[in-house]
Protein backbone atom coordinates (compact mmCIF):
# COMPACT_ATOMS: atom_id res chain seq x y z
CA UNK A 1 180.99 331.97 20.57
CA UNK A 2 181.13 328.65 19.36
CA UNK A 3 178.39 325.81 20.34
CA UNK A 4 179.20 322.23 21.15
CA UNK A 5 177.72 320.01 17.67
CA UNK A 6 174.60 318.37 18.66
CA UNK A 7 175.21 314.63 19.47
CA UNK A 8 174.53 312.25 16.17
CA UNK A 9 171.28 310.24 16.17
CA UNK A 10 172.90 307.87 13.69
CA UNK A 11 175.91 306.99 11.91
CA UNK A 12 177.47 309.21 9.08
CA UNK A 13 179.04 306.65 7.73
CA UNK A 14 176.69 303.46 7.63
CA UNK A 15 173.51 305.53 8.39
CA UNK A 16 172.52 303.33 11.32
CA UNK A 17 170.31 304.59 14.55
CA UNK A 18 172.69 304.53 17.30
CA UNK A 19 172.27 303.44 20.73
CA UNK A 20 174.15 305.50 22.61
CA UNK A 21 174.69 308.96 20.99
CA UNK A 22 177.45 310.07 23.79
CA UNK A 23 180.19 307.29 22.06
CA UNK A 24 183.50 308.12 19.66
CA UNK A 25 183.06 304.87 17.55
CA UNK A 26 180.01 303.56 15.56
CA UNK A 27 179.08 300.01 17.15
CA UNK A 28 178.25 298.51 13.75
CA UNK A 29 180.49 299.72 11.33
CA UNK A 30 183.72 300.78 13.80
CA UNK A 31 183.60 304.34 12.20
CA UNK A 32 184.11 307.57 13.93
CA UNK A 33 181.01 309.32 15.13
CA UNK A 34 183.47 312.76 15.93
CA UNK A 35 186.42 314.13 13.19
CA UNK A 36 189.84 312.91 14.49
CA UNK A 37 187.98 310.36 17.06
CA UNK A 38 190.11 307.65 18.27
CA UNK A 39 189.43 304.18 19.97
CA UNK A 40 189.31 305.02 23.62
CA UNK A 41 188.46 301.72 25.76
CA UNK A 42 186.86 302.55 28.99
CA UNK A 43 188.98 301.56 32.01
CA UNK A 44 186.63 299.76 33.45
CA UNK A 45 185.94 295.84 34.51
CA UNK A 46 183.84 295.17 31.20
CA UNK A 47 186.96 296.40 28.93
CA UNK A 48 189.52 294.55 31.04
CA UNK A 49 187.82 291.83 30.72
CA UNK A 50 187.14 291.74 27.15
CA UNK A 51 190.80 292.82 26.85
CA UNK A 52 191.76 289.82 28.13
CA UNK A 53 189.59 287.69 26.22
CA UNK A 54 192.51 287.96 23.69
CA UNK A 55 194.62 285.56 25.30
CA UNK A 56 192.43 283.02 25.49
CA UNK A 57 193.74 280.22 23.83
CA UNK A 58 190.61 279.68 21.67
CA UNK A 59 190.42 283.25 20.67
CA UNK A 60 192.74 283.13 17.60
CA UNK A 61 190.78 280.44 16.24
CA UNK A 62 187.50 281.26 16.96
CA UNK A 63 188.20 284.64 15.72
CA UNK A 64 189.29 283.52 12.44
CA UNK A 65 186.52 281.37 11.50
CA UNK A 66 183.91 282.34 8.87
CA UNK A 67 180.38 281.83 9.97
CA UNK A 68 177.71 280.90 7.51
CA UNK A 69 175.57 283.35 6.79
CA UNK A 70 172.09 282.17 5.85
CA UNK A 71 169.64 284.63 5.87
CA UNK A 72 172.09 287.11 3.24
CA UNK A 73 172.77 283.77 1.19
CA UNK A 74 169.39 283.12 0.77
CA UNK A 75 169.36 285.10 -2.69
CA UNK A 76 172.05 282.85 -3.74
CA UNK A 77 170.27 279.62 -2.81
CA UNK A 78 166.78 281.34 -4.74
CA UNK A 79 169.08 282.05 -7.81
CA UNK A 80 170.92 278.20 -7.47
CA UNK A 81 167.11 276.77 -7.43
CA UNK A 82 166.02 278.81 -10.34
CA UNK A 83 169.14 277.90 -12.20
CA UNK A 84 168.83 274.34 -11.37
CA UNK A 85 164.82 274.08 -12.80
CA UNK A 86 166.53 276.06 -16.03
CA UNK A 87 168.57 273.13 -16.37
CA UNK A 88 166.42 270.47 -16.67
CA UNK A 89 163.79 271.84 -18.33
CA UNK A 90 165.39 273.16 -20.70
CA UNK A 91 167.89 270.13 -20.98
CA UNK A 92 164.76 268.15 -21.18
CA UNK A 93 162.92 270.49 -23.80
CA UNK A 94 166.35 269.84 -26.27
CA UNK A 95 166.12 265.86 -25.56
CA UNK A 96 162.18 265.54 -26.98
CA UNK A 97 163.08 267.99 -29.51
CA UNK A 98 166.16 265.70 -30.51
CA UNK A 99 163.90 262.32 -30.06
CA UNK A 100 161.41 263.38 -32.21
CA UNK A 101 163.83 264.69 -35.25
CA UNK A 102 162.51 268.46 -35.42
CA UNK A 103 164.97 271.25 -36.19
CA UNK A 104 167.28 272.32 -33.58
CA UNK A 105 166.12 275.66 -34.90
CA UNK A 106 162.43 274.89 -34.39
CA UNK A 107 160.60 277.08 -31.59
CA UNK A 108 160.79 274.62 -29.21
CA UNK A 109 164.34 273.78 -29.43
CA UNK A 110 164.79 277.80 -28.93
CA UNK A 111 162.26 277.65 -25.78
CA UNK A 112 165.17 275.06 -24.55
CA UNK A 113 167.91 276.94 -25.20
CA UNK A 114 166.10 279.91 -23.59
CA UNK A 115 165.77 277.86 -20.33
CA UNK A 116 169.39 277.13 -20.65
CA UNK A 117 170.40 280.51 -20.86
CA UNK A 118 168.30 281.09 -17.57
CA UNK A 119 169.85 278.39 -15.83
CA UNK A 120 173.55 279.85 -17.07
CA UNK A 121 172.41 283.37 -15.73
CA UNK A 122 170.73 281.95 -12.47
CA UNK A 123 174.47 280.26 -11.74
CA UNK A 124 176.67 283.36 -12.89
CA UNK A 125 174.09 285.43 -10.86
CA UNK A 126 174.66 283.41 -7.30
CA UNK A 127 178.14 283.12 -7.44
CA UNK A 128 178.77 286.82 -8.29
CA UNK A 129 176.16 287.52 -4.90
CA UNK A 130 178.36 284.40 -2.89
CA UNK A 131 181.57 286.62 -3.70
CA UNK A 132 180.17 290.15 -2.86
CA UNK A 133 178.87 288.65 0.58
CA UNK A 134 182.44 287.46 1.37
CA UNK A 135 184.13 290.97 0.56
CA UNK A 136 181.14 292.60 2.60
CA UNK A 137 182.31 294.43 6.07
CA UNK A 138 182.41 291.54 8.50
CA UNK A 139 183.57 292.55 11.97
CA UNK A 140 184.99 290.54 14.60
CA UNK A 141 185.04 291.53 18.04
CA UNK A 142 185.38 290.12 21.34
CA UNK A 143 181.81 291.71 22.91
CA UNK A 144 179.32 290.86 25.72
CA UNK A 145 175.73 290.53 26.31
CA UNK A 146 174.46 293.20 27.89
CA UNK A 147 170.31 292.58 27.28
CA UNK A 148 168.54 290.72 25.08
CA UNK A 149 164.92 290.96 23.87
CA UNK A 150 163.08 289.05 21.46
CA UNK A 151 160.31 289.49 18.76
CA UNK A 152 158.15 286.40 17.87
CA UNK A 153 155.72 285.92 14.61
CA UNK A 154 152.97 283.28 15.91
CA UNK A 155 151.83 283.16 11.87
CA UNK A 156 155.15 282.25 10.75
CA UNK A 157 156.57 280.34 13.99
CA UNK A 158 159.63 282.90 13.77
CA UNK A 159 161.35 284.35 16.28
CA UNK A 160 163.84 287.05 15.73
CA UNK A 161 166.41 287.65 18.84
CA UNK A 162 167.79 291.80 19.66
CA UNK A 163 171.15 291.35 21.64
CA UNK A 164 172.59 294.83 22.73
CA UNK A 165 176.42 294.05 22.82
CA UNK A 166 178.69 295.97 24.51
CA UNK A 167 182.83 295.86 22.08
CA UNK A 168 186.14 296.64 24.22
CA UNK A 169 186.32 300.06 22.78
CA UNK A 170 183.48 301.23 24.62
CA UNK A 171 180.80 301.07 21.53
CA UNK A 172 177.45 299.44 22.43
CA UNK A 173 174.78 298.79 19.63
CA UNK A 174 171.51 296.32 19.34
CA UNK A 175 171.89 293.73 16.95
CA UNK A 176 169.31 291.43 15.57
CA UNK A 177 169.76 288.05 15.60
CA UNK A 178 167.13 285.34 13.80
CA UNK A 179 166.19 282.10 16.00
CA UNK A 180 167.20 279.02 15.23
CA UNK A 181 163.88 277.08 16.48
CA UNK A 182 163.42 275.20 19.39
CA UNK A 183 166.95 273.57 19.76
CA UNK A 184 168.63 277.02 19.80
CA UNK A 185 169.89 278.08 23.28
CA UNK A 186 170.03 281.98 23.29
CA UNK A 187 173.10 284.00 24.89
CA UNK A 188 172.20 285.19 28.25
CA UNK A 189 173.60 288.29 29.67
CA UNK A 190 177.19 288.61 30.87
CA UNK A 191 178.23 285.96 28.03
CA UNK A 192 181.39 287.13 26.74
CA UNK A 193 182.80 286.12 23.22
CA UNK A 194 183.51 286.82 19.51
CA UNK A 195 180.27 288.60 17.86
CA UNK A 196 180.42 288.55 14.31
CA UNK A 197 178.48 291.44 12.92
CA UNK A 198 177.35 292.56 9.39
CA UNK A 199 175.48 296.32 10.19
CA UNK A 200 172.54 296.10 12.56
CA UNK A 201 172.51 291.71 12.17
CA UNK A 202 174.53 289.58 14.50
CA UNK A 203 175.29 286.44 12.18
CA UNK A 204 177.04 284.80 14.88
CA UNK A 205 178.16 284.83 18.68
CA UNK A 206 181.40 282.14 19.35
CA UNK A 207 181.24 281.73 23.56
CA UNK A 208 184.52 282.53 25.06
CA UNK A 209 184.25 282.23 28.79
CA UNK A 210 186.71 284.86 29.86
């Protein structure tokens, strides 16, 4: 006799802890949680009105528009820095070396190369991470606020945001969000709007009253 598979605890395909273990699609990587699963929106008020989120006349653009990701191009930036120093120290170690008439062979004419080399890497390095972020998944979905919670580090002054969003085709996931200090205004819930998603971060949230 054959048993019924025990629901997932996380996704097969992204290996994320799911919210909701009784759903056909994975909420942060739109894969199948079941073989041959297909989108199935819920016919309910929340899907109807995310549905027609679609024809609002902002949604095109908004939907379109790539958000800056800081906290994944931070590497980049650390790499661009490093780089940067390699540049003018070593552009600077060349110079004396060239003032005072040693041999560009001497050690410390190598020491500048050496800290050009670093600064060529540190540049090669960031774009090459700048280009893998753009071809990383990036999903777009119209999605509202269902709850929000929030996590806050008095040593650092950080506060890190957990919005559990709620896509038209039924999938619901928590996504963390990182604060934007003082100025930022937090979604609320019922907000409906574009959520733009990389795994278990939300990188951005375009309002779309709807």
């Amino acid at each position: 006799m054959a048993t019924e598979a025990p629901p997932l605890a996380t996704c097969p395909t992204c290996g994320v802890k799911l919210k909701r273990t009784n759903l056909s699609l994975c909420a942060y990587c739109g894969s199948p949680l079941q073989l041959g699963a297909k989108p199935t929106p819920p016919d309910d008020e929340v899907a109807k009105r995310l549905g027609r989120l679609a024809d609002h006349p902002e949604f095109k653009a908004k939907q379109a528009w790539f958000p800056i990701d800081a906290e994944a191009e931070a590497p980049a930036l650390k790499l661009r820095g490093i780089a940067g120093v390699g540049f003018v120290v070593g552009g600077l170690v060349v110079a004396a070396v060239l003032l005072r008439g040693e041999p560009l062979g001497g050690t410390w004419a190598l020491v500048g190369y050496a800290l050009v080399a670093i600064g060529v890497v540190g540049v090669v390095a960031s774009r090459a991470w700048q280009i893998a972020l753009r071809q990383s998944a990036l999903l777009r979905r119209a999605a509202i606020v269902l709850d929000r919670r929030s996590e806050t580090d008095s040593e650092r002054g950080t506060t890190n945001y957990f919005f559990s969003l709620r896509f038209q085709d039924g999938s619901e996931g928590e996504f963390r969000f990182r604060g934007r200090g003082a100025q930022y205004d937090p979604m609320v819930n019922g907000v409906t709007g574009i959520a733009f998603t990389r795994g278990e971060r939300l990188v951005e949230f375009q309002r779309i009253t709807g």
